[in-house]
N, C-alpha and C. Protein backbone atom coordinates (compact mmCIF):
# COMPACT_ATOMS: atom_id res chain seq x y z
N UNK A 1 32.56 69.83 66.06
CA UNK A 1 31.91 69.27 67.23
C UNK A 1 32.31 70.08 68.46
N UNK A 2 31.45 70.42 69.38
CA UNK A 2 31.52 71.49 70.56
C UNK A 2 32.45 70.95 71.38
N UNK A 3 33.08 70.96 71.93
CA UNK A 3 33.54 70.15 73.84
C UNK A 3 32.26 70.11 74.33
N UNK A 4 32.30 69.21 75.16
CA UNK A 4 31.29 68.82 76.39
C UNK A 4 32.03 69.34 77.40
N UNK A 5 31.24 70.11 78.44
CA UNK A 5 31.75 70.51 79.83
C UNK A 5 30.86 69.85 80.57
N UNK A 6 31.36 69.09 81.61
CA UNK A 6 31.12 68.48 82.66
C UNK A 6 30.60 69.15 83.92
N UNK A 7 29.34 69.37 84.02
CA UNK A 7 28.68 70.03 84.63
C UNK A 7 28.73 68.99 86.13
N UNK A 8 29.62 69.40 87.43
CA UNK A 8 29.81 69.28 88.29
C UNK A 8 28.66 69.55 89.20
N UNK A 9 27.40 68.68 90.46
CA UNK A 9 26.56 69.05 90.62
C UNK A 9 27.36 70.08 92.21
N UNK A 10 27.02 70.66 92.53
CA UNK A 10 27.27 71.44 94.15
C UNK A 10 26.58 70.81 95.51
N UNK A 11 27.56 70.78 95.94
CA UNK A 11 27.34 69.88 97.20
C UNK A 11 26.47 70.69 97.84
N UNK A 12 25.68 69.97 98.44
CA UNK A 12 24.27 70.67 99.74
C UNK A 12 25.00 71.78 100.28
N UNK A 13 24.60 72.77 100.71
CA UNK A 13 25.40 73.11 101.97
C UNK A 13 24.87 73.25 103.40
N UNK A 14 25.60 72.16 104.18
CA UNK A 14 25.63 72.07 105.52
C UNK A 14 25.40 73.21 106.73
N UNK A 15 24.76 73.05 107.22
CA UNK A 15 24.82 74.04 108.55
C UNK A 15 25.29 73.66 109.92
N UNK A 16 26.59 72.90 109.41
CA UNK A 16 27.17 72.16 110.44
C UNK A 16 27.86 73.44 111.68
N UNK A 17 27.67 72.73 112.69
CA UNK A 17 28.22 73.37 114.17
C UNK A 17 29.33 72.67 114.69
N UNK A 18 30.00 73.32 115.04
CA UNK A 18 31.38 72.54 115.96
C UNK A 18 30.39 72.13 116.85
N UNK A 19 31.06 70.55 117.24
CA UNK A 19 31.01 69.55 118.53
C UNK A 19 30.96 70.22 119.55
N UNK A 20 31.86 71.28 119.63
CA UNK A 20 31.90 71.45 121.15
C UNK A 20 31.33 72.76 121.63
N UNK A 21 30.66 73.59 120.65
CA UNK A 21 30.04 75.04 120.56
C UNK A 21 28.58 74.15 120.84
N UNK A 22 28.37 72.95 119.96
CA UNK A 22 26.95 72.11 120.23
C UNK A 22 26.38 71.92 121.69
N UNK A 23 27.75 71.42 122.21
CA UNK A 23 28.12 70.70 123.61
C UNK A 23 27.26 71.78 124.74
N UNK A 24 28.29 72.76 124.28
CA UNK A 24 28.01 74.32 125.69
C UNK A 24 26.76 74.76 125.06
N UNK A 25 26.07 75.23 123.95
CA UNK A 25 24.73 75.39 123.87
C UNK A 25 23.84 74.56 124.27
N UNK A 26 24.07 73.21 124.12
CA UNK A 26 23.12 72.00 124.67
C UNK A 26 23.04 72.43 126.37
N UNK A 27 24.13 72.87 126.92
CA UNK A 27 24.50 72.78 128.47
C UNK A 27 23.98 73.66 128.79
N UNK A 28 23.87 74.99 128.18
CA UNK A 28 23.11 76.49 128.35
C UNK A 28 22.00 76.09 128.36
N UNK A 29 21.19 75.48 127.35
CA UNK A 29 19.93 75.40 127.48
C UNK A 29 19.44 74.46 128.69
N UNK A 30 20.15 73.23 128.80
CA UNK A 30 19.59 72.72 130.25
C UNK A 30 19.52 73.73 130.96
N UNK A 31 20.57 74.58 131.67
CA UNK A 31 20.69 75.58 132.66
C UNK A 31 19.09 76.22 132.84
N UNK A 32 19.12 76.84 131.42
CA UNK A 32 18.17 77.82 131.45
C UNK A 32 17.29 76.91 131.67
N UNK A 33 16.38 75.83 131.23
CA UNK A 33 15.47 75.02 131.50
C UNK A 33 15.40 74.84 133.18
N UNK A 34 16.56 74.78 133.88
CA UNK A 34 16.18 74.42 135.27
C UNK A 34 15.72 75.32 135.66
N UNK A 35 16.21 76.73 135.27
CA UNK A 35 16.07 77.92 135.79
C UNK A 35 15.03 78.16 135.72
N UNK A 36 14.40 77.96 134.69
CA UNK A 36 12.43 78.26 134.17
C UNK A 36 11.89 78.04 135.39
N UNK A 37 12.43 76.66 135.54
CA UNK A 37 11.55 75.51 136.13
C UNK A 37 11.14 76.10 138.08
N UNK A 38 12.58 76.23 138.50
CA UNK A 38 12.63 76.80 139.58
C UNK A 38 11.93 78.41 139.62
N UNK A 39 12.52 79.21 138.51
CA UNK A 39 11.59 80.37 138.93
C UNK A 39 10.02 80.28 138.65
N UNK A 40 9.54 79.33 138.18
CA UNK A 40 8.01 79.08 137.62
C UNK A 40 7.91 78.62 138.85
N UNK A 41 8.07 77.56 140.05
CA UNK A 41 7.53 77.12 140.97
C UNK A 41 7.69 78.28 141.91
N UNK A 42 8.86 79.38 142.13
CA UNK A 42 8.57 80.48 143.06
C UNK A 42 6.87 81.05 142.87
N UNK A 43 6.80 81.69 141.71
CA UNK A 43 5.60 81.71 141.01
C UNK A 43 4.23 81.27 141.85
N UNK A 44 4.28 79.89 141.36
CA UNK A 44 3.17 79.00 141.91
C UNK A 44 2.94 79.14 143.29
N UNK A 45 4.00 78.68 144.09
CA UNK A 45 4.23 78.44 146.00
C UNK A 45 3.83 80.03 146.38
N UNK A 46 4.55 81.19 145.75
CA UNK A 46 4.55 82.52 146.34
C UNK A 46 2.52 82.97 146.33
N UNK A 47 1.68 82.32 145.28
CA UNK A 47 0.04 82.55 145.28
C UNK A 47 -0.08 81.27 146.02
N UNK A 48 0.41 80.60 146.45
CA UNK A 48 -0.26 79.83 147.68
C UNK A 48 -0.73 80.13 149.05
N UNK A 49 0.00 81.59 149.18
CA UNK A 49 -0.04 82.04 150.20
C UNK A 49 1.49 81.51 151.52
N UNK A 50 0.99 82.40 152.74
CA UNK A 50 2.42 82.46 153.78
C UNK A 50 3.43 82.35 152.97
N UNK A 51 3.59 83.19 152.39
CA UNK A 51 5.10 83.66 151.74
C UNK A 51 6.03 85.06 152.85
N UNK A 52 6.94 84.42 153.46
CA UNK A 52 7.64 85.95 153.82
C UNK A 52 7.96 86.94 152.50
N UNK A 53 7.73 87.89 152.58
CA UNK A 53 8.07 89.04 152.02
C UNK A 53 9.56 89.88 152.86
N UNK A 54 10.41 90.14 152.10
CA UNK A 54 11.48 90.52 152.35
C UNK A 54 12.21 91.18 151.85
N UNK A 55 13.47 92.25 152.07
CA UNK A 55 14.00 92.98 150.83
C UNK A 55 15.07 92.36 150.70
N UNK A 56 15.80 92.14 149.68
CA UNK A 56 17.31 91.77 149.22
C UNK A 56 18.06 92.45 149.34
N UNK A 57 19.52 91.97 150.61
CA UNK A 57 20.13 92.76 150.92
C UNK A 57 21.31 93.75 149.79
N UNK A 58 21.48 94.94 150.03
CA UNK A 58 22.01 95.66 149.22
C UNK A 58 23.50 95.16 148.63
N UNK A 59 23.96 94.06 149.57
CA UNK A 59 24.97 93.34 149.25
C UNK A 59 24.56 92.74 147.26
N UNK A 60 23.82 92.33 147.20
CA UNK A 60 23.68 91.57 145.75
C UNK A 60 23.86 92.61 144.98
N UNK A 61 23.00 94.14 145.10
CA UNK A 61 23.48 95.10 143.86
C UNK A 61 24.92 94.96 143.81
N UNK A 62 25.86 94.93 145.07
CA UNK A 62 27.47 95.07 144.79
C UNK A 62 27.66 93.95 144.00
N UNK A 63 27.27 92.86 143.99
CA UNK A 63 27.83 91.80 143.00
C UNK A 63 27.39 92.00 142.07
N UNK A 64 25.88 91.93 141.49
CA UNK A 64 25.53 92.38 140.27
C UNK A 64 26.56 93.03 139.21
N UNK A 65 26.67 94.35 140.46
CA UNK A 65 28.02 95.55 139.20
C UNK A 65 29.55 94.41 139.03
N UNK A 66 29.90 93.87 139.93
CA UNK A 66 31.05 92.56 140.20
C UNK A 66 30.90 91.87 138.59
N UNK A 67 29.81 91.16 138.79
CA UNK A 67 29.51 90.50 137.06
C UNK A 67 29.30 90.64 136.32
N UNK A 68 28.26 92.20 136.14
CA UNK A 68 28.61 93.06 134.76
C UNK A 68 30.25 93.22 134.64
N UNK A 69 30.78 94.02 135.41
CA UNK A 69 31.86 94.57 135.17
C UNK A 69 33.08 93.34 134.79
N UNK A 70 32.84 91.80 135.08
CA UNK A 70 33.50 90.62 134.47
C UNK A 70 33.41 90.55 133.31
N UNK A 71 31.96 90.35 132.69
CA UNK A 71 31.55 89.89 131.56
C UNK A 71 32.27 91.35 130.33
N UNK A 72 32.24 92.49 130.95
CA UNK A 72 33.39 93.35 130.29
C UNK A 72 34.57 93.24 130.20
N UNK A 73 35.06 92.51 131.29
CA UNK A 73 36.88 92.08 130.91
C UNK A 73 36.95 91.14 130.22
N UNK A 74 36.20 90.04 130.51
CA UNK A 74 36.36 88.48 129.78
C UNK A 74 36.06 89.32 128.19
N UNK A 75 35.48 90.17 127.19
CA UNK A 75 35.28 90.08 126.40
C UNK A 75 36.03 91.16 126.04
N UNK A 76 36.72 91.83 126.51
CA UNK A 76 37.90 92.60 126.21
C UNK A 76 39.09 91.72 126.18
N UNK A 77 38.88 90.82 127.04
CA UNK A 77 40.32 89.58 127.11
C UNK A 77 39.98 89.15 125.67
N UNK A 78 39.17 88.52 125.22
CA UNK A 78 38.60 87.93 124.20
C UNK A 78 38.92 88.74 122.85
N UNK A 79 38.76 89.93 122.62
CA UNK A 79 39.24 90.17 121.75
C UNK A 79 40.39 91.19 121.54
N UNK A 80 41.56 91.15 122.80
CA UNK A 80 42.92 91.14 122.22
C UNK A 80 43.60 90.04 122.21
N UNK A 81 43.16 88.69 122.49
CA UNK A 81 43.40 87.35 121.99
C UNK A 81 43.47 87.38 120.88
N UNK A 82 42.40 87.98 119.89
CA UNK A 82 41.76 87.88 118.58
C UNK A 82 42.61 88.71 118.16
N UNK A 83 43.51 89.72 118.50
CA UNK A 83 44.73 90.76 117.92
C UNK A 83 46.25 90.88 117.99
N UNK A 84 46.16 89.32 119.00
CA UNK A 84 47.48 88.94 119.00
C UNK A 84 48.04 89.34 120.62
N UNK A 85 47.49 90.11 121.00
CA UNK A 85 47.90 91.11 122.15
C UNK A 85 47.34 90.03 123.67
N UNK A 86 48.59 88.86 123.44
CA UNK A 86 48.50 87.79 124.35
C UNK A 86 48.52 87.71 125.94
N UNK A 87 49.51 88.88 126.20
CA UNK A 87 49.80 89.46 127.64
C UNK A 87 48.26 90.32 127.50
N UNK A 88 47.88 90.82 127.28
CA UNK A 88 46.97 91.70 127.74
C UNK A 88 45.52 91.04 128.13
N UNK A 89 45.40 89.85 127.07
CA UNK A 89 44.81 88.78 127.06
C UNK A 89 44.42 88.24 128.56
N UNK A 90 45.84 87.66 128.88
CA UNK A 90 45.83 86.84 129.87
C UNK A 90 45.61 87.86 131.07
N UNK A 91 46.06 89.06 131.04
CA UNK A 91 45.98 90.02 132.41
C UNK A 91 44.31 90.18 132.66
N UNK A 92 43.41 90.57 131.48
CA UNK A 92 41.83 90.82 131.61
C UNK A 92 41.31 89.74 131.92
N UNK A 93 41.90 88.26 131.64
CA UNK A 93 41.30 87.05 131.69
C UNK A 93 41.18 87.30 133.37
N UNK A 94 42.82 87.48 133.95
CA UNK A 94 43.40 87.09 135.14
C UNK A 94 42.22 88.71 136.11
N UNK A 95 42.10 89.36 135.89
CA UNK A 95 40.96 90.29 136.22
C UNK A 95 39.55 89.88 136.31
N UNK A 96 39.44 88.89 135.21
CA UNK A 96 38.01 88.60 135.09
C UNK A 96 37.89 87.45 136.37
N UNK A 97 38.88 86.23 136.18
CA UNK A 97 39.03 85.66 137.58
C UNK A 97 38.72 86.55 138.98
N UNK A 98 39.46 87.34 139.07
CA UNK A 98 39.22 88.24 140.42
C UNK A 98 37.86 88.96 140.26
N UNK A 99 37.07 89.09 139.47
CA UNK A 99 35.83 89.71 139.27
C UNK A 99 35.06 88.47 139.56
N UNK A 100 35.24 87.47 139.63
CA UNK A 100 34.43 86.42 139.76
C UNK A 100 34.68 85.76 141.11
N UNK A 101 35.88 85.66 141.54
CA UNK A 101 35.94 85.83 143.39
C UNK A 101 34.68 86.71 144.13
N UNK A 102 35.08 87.97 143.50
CA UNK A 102 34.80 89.24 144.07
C UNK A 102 33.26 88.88 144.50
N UNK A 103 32.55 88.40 143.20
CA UNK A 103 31.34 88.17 142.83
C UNK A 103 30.42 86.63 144.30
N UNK A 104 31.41 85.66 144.64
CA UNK A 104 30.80 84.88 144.94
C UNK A 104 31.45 85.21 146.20
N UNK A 105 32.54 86.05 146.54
CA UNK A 105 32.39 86.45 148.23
C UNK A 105 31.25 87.38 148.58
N UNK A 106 30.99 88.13 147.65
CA UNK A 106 29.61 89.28 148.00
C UNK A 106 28.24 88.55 148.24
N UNK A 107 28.32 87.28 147.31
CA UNK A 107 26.79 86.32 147.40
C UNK A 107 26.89 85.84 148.56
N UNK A 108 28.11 85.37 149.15
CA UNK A 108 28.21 85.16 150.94
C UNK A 108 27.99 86.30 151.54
N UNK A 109 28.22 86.93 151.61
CA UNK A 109 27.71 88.33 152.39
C UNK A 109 26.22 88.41 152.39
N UNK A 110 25.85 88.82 151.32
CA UNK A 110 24.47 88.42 150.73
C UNK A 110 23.70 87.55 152.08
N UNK A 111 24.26 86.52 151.76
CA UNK A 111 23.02 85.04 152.34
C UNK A 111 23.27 85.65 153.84
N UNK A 112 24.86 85.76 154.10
CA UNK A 112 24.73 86.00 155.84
C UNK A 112 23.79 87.44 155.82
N UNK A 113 23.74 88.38 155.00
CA UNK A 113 23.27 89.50 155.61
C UNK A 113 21.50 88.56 155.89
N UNK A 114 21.02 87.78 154.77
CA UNK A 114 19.71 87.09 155.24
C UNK A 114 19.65 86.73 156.19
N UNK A 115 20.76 86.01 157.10
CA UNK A 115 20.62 85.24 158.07
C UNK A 115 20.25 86.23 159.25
N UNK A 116 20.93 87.30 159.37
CA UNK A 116 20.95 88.28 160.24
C UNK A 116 19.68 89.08 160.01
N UNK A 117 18.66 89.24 159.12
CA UNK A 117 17.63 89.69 158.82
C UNK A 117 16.27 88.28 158.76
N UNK A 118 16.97 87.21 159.44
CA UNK A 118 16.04 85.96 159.94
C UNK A 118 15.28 85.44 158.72
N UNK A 119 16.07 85.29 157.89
CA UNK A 119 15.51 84.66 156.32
C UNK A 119 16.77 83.18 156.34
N UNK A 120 16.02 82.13 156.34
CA UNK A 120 16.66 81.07 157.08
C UNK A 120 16.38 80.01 155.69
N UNK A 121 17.35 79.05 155.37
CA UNK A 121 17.37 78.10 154.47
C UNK A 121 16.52 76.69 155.11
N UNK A 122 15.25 76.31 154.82
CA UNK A 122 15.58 74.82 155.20
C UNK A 122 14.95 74.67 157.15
N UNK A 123 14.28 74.16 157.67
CA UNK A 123 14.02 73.83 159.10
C UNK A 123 13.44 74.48 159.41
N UNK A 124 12.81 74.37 160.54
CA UNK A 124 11.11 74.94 161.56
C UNK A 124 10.99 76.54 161.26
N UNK A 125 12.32 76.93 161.12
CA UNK A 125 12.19 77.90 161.28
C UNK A 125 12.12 79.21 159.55
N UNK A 126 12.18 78.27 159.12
CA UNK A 126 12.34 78.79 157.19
C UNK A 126 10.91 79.33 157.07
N UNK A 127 10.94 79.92 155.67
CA UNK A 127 10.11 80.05 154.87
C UNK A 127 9.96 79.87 153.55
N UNK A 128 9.27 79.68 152.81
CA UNK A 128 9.49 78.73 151.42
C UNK A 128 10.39 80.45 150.54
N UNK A 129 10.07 81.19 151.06
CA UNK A 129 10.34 82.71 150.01
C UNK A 129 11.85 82.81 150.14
N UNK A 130 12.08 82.69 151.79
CA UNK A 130 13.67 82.91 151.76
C UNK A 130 14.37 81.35 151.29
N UNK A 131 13.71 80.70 151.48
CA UNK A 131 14.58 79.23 150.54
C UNK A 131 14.56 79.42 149.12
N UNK A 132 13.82 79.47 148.59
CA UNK A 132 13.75 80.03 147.28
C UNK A 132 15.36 80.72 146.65
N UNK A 133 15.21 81.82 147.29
CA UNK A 133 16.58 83.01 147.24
C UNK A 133 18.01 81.74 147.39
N UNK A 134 17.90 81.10 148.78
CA UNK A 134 19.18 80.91 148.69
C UNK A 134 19.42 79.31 147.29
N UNK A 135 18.31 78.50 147.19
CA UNK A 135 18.35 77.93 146.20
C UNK A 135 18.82 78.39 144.91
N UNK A 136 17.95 79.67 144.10
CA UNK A 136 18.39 80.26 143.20
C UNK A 136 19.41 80.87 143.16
N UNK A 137 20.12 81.50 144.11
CA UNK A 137 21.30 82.53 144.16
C UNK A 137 22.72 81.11 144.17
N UNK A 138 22.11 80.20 145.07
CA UNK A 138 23.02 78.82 145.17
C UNK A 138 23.74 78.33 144.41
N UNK A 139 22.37 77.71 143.58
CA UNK A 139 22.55 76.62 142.14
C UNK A 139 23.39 78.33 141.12
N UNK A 140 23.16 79.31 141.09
CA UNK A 140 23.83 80.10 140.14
C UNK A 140 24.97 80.19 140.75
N UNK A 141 26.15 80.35 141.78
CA UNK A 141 27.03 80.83 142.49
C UNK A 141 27.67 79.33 141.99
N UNK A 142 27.34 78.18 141.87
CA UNK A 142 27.41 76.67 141.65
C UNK A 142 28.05 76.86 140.22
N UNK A 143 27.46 77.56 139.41
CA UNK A 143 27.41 77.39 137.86
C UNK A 143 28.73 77.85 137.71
N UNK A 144 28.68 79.46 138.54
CA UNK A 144 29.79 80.20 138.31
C UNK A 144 30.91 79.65 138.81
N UNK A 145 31.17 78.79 139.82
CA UNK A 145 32.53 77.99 140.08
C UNK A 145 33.00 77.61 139.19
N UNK A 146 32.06 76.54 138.46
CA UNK A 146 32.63 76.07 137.24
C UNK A 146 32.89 76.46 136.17
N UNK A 147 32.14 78.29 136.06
CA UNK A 147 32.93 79.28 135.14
C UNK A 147 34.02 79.41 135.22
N UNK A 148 34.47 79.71 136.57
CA UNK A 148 36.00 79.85 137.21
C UNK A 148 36.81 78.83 136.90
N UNK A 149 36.33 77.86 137.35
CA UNK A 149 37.38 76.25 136.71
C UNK A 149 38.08 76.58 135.01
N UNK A 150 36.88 77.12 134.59
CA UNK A 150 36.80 76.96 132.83
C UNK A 150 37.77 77.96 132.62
N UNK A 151 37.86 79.28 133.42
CA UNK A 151 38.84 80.32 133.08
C UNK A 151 39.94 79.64 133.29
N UNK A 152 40.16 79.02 135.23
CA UNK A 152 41.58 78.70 135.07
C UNK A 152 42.12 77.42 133.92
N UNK A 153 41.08 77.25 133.75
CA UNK A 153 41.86 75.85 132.72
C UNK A 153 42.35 76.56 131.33
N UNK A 154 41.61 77.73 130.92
CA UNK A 154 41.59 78.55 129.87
C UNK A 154 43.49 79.34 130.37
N UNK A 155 43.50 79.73 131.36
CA UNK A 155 44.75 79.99 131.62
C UNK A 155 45.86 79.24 131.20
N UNK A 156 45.62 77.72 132.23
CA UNK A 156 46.39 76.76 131.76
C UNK A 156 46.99 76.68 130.45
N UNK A 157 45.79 76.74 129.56
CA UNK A 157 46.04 76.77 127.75
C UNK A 157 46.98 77.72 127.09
N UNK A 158 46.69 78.83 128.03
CA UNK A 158 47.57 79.85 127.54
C UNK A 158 49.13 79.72 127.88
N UNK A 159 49.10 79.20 129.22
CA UNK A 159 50.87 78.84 129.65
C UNK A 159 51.17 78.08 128.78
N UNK A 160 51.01 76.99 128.63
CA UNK A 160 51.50 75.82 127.43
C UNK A 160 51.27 75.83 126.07
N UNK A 161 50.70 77.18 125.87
CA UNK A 161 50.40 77.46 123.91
C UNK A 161 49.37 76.45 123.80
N UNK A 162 48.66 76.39 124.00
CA UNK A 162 47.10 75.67 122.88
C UNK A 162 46.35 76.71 123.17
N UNK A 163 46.72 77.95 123.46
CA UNK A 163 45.80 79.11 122.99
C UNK A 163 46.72 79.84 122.30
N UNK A 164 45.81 81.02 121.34
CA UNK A 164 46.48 82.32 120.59
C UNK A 164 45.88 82.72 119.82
N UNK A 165 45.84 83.47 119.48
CA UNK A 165 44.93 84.13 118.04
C UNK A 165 44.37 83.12 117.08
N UNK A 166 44.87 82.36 116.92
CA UNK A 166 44.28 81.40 115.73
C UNK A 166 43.81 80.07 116.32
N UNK A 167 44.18 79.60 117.49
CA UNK A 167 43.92 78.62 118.18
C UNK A 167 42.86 79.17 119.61
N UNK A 168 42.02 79.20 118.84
CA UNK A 168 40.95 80.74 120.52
C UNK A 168 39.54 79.92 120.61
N UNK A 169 39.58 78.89 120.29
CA UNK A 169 38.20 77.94 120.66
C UNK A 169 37.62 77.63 122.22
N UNK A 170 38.79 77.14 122.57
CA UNK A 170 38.42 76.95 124.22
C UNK A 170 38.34 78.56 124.75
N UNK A 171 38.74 79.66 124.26
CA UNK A 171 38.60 80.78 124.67
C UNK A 171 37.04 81.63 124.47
N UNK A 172 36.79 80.86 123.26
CA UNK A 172 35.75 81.55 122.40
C UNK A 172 34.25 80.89 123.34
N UNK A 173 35.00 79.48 124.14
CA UNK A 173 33.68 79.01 124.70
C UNK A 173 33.45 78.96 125.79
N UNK A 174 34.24 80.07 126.50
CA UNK A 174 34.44 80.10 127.78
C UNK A 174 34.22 81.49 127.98
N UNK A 175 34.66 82.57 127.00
CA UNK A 175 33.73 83.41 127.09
C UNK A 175 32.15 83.29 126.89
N UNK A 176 31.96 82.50 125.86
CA UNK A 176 30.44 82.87 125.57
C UNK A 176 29.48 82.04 127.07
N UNK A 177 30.44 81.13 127.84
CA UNK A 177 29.45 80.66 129.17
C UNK A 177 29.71 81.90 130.42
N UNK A 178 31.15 82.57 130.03
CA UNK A 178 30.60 83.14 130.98
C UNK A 178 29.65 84.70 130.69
N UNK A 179 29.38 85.06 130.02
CA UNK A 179 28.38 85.79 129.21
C UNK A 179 27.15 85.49 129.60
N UNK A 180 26.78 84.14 129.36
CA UNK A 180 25.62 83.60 129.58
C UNK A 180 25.30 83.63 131.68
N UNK A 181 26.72 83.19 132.26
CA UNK A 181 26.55 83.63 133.69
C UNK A 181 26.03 84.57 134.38
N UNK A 182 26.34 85.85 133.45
CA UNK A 182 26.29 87.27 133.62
C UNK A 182 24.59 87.18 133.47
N UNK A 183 24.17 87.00 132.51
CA UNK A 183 22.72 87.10 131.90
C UNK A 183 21.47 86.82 132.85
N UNK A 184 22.57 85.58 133.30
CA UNK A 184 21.30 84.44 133.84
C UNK A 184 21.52 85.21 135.23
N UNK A 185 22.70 85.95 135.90
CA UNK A 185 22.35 86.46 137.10
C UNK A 185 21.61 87.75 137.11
N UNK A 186 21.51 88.12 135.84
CA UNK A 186 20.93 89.66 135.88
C UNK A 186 18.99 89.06 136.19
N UNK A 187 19.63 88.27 135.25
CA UNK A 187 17.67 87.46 134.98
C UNK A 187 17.25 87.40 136.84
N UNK A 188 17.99 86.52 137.18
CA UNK A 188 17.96 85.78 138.43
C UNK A 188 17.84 87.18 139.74
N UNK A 189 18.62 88.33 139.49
CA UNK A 189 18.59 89.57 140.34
C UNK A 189 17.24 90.27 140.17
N UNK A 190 16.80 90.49 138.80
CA UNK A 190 15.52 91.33 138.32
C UNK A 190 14.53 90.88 138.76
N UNK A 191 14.73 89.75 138.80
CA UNK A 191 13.13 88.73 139.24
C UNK A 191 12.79 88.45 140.73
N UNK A 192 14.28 88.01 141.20
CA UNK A 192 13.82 88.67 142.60
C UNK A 192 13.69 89.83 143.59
N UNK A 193 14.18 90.46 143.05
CA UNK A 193 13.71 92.40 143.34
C UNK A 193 12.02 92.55 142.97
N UNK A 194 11.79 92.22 141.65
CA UNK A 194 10.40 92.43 141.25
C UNK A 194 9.10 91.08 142.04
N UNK A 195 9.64 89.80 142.46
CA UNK A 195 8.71 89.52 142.78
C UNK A 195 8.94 88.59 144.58
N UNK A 196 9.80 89.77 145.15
CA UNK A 196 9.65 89.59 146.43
C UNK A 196 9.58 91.05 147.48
């Protein structure tokens, strides 16, 4: 008489996502959804006609290179985290912080250089084109604070060990928002160069 082998069936397999990778993609996509939303109504209002036409002061290219050149440290921080190389970690992180200062003192420069070129937010004296700018450049400069929060808290983690090579989650999701910062300002720079 043979043995019987017990043919074990295989479990489904899941395409489960971490909670909290769910969380920040759910949050990305709102972002981007507002963002649609607002650059689709520039869109609309700008063929309505009386739109000022204006150039963007040369101040924003300096930030632009400011947030490329972040989104290169944060992901160099990111992966000597991933090699153990913890000090070096925290120094590109602590760089990427100052790249992100750098970034939202230049967007002040920015708006004042508007002000001084009579592109005015808001009252008798506005225009829907230059409100536009400081709305969009706003709500993004907004986002990026709370990139900044996310680094220093990401710091925090690192002083007290709940970060390190094997423990790199809050790292892993704090790079990938601020990545997405970078993106959404390049988006946000291209579009208003091309349609003002």
């Amino acid at each position: 008489m043979k043995p019987t082998t017990m043919v074990v069936p295989e479990e489904p397999k899941t395409f489960a996502i971490e909670p909290k990778k769910f969380i920040l993609w759910l949050f990305i996509v709102t972002i981007v959804m507002v963002f649609a939303a607002l650059t689709s109504a520039y869109i609309v209002r700008k063929a309505d006609g009386e739109w000022l036409m204006f150039s963007l002061p040369s101040i924003f290219t300096i930030s632009t290179g400011f947030i490329l050149l972040s989104s290169v440290t944060m992901q160099a921080a990111y992966t000597m985290l991933k090699k153990g190389q913890l000090l070096v970690s925290k120094l590109l992180l602590l760089v990427t912080l100052g790249l992100g200062l750098a970034f939202l003192y230049t967007q002040l420069q920015g708006w004042a250089a508007l002000v001084d070129d009579h592109v005015f937010f808001g009252g008798a004296s506005s225009n829907p084109g230059g409100s536009f700018v400081y709305v969009l450049s706003g709500l993004h400069a907004f986002h990026l604070g709370t990139g900044l929060i996310y680094i220093l808290i990401v710091l925090y983690m690192f002083l007290v060990g709940k970060i390190d090579a094997k423990k790199s989650l809050q790292f892993e999701l704090c790079t990938t928002y601020w990545h997405f910062l970078d993106l959404l300002w390049i988006y946000l720079f291209v579009f208003l160069m091309v349609n003002n």
